[in-house]
PDB file of N, CA and C in Angstrom:
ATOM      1  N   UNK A   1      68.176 108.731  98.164  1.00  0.00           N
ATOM      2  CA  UNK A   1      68.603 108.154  99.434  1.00  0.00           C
ATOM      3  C   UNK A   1      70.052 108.567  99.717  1.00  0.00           C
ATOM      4  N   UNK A   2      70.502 108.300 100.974  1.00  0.00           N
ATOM      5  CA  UNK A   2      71.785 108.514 101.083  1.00  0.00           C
ATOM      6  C   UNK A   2      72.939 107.711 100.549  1.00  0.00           C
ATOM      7  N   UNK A   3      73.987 108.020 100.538  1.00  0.00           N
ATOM      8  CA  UNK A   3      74.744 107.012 100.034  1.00  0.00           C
ATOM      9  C   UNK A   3      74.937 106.013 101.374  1.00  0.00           C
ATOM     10  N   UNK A   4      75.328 104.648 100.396  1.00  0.00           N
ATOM     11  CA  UNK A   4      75.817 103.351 101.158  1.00  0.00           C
ATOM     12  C   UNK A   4      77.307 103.231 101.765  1.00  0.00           C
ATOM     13  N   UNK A   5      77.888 103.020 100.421  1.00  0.00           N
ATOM     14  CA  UNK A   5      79.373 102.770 101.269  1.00  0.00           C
ATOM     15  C   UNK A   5      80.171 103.972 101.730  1.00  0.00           C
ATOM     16  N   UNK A   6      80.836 103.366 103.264  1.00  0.00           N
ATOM     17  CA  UNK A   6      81.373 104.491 104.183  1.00  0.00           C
ATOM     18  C   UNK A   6      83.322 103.551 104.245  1.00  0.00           C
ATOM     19  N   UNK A   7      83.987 103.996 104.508  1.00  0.00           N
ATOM     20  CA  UNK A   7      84.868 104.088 104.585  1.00  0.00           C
ATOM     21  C   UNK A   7      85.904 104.206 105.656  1.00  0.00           C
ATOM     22  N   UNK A   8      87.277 103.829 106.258  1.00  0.00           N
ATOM     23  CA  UNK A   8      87.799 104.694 107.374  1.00  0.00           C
ATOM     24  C   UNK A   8      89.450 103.935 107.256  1.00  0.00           C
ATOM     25  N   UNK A   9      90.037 105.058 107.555  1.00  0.00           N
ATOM     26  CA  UNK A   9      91.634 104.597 107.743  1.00  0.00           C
ATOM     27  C   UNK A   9      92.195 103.617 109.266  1.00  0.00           C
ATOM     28  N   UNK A  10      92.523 102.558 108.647  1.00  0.00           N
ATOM     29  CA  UNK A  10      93.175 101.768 109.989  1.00  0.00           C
ATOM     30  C   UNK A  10      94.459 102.699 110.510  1.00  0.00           C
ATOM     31  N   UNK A  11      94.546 103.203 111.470  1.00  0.00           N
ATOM     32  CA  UNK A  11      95.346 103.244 112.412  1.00  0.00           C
ATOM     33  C   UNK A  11      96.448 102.265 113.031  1.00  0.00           C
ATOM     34  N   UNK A  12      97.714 102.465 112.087  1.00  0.00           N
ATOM     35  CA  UNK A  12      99.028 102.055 112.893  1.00  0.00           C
ATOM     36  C   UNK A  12      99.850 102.854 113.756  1.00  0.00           C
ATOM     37  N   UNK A  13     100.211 102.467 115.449  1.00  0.00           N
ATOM     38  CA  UNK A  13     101.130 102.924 116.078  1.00  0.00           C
ATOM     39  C   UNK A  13     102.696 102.538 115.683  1.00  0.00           C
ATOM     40  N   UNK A  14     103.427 103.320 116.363  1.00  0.00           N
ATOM     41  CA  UNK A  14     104.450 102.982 116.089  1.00  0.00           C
ATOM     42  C   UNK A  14     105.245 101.611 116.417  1.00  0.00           C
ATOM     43  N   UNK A  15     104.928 101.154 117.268  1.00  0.00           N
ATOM     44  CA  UNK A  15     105.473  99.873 117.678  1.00  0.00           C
ATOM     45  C   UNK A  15     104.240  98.687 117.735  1.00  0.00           C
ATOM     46  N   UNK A  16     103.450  99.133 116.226  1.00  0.00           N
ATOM     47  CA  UNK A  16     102.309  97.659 116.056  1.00  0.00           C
ATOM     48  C   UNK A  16     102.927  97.002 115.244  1.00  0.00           C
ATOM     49  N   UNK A  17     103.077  95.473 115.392  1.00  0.00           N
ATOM     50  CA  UNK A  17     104.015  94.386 114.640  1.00  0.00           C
ATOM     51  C   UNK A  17     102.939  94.302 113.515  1.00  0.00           C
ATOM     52  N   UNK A  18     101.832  94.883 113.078  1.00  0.00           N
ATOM     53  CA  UNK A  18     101.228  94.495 111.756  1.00  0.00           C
ATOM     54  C   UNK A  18     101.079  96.195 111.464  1.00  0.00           C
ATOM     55  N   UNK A  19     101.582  95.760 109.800  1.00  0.00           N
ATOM     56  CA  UNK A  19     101.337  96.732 109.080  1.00  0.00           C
ATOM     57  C   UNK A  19     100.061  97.593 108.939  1.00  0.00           C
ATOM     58  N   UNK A  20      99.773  98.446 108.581  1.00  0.00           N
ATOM     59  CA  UNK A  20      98.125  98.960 108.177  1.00  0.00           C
ATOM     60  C   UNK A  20      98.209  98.778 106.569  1.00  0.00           C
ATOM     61  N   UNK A  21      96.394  97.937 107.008  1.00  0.00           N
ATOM     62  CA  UNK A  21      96.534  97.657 105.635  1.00  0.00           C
ATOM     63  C   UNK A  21      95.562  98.932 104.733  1.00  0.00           C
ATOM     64  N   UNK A  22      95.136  99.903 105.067  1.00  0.00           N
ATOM     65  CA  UNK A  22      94.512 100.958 104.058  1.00  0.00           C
ATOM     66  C   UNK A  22      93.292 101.233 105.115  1.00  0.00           C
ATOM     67  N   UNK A  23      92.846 101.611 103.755  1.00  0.00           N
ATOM     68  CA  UNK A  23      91.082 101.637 103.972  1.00  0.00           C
ATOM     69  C   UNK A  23      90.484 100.519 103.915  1.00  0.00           C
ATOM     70  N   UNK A  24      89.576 100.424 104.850  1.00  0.00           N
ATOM     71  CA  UNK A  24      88.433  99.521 105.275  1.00  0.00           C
ATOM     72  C   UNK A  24      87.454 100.135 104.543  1.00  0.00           C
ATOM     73  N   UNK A  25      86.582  99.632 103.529  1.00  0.00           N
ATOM     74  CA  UNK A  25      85.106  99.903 103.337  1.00  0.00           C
ATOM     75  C   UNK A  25      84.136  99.043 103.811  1.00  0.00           C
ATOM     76  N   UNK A  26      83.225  99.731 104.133  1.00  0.00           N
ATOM     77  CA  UNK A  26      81.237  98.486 104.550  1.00  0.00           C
ATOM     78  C   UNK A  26      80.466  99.326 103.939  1.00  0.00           C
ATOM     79  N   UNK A  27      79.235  98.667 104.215  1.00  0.00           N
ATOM     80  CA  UNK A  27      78.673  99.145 103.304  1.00  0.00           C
ATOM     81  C   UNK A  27      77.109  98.765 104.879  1.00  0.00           C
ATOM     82  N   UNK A  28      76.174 100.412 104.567  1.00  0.00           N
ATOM     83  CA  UNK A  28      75.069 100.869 105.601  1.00  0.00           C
ATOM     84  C   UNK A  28      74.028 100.449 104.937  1.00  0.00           C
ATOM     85  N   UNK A  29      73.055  99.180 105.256  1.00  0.00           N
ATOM     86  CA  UNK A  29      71.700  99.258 104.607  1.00  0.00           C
ATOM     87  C   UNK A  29      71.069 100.801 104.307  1.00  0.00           C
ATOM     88  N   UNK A  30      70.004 100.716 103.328  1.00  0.00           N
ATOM     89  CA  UNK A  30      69.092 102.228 103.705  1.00  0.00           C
ATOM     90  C   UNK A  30      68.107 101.828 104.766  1.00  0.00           C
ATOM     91  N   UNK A  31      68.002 100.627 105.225  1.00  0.00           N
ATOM     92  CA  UNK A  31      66.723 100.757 106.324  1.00  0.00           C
ATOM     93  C   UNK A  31      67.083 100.860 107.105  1.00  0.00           C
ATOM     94  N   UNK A  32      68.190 101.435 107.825  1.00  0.00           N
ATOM     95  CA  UNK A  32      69.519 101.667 108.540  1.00  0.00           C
ATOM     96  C   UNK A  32      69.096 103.560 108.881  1.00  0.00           C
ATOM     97  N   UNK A  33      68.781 103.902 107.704  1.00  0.00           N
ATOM     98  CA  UNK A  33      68.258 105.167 107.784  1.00  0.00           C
ATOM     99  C   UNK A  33      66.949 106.298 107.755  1.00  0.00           C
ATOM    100  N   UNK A  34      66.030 105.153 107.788  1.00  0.00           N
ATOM    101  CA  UNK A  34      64.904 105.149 108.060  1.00  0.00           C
ATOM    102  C   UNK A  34      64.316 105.242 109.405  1.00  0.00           C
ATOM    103  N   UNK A  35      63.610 105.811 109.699  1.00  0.00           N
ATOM    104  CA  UNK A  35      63.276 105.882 111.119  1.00  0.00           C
ATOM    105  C   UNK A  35      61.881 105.807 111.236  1.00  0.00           C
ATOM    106  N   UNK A  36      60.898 106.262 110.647  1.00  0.00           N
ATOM    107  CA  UNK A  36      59.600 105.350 110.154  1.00  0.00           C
ATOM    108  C   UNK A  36      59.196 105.331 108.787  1.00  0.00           C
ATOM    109  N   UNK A  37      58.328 104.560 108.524  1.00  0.00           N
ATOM    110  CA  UNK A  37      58.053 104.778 107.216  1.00  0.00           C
ATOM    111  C   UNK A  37      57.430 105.506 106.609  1.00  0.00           C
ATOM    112  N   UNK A  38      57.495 105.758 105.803  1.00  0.00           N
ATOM    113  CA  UNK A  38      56.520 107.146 105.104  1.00  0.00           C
ATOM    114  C   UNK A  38      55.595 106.231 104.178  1.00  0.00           C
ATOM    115  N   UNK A  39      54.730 107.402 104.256  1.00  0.00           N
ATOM    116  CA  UNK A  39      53.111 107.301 103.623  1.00  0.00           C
ATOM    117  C   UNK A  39      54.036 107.000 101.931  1.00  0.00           C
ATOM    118  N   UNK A  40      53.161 106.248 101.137  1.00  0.00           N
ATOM    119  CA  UNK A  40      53.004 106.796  99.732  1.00  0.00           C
ATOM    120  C   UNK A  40      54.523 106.694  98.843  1.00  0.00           C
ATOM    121  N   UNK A  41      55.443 105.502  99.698  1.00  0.00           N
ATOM    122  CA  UNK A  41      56.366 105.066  98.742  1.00  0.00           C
ATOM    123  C   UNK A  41      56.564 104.633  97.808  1.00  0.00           C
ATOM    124  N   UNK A  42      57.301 104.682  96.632  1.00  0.00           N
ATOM    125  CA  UNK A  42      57.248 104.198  95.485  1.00  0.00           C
ATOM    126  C   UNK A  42      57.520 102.405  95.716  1.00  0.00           C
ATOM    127  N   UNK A  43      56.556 101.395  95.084  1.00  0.00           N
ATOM    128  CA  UNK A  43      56.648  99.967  95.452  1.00  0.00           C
ATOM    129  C   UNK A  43      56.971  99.404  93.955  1.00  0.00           C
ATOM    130  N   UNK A  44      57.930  98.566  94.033  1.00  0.00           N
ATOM    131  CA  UNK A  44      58.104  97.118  93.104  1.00  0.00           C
ATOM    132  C   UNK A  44      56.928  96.830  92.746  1.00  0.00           C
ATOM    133  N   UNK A  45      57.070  96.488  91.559  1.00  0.00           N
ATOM    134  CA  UNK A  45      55.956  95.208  90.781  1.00  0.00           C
ATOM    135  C   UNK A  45      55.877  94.058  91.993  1.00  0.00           C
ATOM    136  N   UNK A  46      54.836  92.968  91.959  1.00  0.00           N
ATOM    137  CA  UNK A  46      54.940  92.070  92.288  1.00  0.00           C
ATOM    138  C   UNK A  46      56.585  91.441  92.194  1.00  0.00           C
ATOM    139  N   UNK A  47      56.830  91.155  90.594  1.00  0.00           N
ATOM    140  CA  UNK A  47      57.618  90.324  90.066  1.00  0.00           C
ATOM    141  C   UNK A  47      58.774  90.845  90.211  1.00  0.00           C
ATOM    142  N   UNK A  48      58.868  92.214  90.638  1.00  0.00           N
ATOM    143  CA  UNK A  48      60.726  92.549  90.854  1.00  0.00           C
ATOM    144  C   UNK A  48      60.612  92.523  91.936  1.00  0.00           C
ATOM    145  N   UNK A  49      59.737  92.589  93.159  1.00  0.00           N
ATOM    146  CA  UNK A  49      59.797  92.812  94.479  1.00  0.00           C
ATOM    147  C   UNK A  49      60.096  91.028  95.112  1.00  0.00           C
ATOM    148  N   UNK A  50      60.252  90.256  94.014  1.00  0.00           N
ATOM    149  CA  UNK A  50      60.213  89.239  94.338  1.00  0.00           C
ATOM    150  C   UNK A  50      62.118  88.914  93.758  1.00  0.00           C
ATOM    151  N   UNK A  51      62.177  89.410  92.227  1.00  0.00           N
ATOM    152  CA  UNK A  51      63.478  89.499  91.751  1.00  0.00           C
ATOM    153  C   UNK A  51      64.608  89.830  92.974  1.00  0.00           C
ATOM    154  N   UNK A  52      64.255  91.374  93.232  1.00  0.00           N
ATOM    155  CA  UNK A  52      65.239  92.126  94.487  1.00  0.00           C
ATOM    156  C   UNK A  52      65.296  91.675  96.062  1.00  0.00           C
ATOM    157  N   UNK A  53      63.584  90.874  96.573  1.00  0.00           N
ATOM    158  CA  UNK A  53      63.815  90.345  97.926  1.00  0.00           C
ATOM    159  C   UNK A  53      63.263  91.668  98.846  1.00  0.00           C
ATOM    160  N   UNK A  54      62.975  92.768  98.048  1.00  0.00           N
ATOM    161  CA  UNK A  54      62.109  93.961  98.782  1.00  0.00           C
ATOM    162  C   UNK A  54      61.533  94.364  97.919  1.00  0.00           C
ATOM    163  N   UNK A  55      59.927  95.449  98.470  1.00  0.00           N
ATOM    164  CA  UNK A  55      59.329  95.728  98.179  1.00  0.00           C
ATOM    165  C   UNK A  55      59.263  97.514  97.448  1.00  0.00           C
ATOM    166  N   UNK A  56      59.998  98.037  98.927  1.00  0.00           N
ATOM    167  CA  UNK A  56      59.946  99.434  98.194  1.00  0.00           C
ATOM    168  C   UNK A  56      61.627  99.769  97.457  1.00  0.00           C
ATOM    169  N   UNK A  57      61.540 100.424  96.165  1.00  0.00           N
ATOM    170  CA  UNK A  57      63.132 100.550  95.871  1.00  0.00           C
ATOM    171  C   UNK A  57      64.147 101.480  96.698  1.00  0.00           C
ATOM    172  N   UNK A  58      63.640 101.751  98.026  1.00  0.00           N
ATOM    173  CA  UNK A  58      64.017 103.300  98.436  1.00  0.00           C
ATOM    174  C   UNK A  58      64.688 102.001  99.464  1.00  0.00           C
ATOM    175  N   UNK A  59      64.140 101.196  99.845  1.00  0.00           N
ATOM    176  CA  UNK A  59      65.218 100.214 100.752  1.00  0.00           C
ATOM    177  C   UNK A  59      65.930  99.329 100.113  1.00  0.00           C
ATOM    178  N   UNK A  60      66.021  98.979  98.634  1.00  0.00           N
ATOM    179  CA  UNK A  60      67.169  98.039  98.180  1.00  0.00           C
ATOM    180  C   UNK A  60      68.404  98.390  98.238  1.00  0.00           C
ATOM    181  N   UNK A  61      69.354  97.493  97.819  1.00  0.00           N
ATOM    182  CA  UNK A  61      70.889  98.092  98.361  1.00  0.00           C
ATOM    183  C   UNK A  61      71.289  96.830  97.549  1.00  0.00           C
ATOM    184  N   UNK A  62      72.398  96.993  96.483  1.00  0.00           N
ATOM    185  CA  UNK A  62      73.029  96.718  95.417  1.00  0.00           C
ATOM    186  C   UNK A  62      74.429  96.046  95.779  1.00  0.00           C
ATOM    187  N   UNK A  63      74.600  96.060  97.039  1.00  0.00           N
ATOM    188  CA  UNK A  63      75.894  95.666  97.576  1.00  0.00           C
ATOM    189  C   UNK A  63      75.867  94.261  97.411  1.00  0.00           C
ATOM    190  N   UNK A  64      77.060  94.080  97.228  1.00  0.00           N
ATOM    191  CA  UNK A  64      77.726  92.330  96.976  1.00  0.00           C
ATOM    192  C   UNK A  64      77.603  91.396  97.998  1.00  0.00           C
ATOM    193  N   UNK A  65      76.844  90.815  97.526  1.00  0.00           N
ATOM    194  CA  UNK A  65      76.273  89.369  98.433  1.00  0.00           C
ATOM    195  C   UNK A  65      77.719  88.665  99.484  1.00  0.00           C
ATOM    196  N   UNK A  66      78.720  88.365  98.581  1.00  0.00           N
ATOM    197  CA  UNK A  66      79.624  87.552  98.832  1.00  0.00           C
ATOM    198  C   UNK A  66      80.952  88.536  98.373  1.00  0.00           C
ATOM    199  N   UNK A  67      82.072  88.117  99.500  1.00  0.00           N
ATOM    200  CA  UNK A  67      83.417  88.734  99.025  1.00  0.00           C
ATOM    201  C   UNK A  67      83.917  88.983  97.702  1.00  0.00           C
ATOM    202  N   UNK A  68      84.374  89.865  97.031  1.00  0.00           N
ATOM    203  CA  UNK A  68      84.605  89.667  96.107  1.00  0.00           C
ATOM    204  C   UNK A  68      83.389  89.990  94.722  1.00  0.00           C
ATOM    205  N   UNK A  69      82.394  89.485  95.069  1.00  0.00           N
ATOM    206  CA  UNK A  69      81.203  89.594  93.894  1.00  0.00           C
ATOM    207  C   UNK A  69      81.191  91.088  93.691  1.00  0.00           C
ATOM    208  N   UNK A  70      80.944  91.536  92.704  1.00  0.00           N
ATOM    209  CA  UNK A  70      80.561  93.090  91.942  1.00  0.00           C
ATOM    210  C   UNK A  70      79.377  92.640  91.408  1.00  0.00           C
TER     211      UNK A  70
END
């Protein structure tokens, strides 16, 4: 799949009273990049498709629930 997290530099002018603070990262679902589904995907067990909250592993996404979490 493609990769998830994308990236981009905040933009400070010269006369903005707040600093820039860096890079911004987010993060792109993969079903984000899907455009239909294909025949004959690889599927979860019952019991991990239930663990992860999806079915095929080609749409899970590992990203942190909550601020901060890794």
């Amino acid at each position: 799949m493609t990769k998830q997290w994308f990236s981009y530099e905040r933009l400070g002018g010269r006369n903005d009273p707040c600093p820039s603070s860096g890079s911004v990262f987010f993060v792109v679902p993969p079903n984000q990049w899907l455009v239909t589904q294909s025949r004959g995907l690889k599927q979860f067990s019952p019991r991990q498709a239930l663990q992860y909250g999806v079915l095929w592993p080609d749409l899970w996404s590992a990203y942190p629930r909550k601020a901060g979490e890794e």
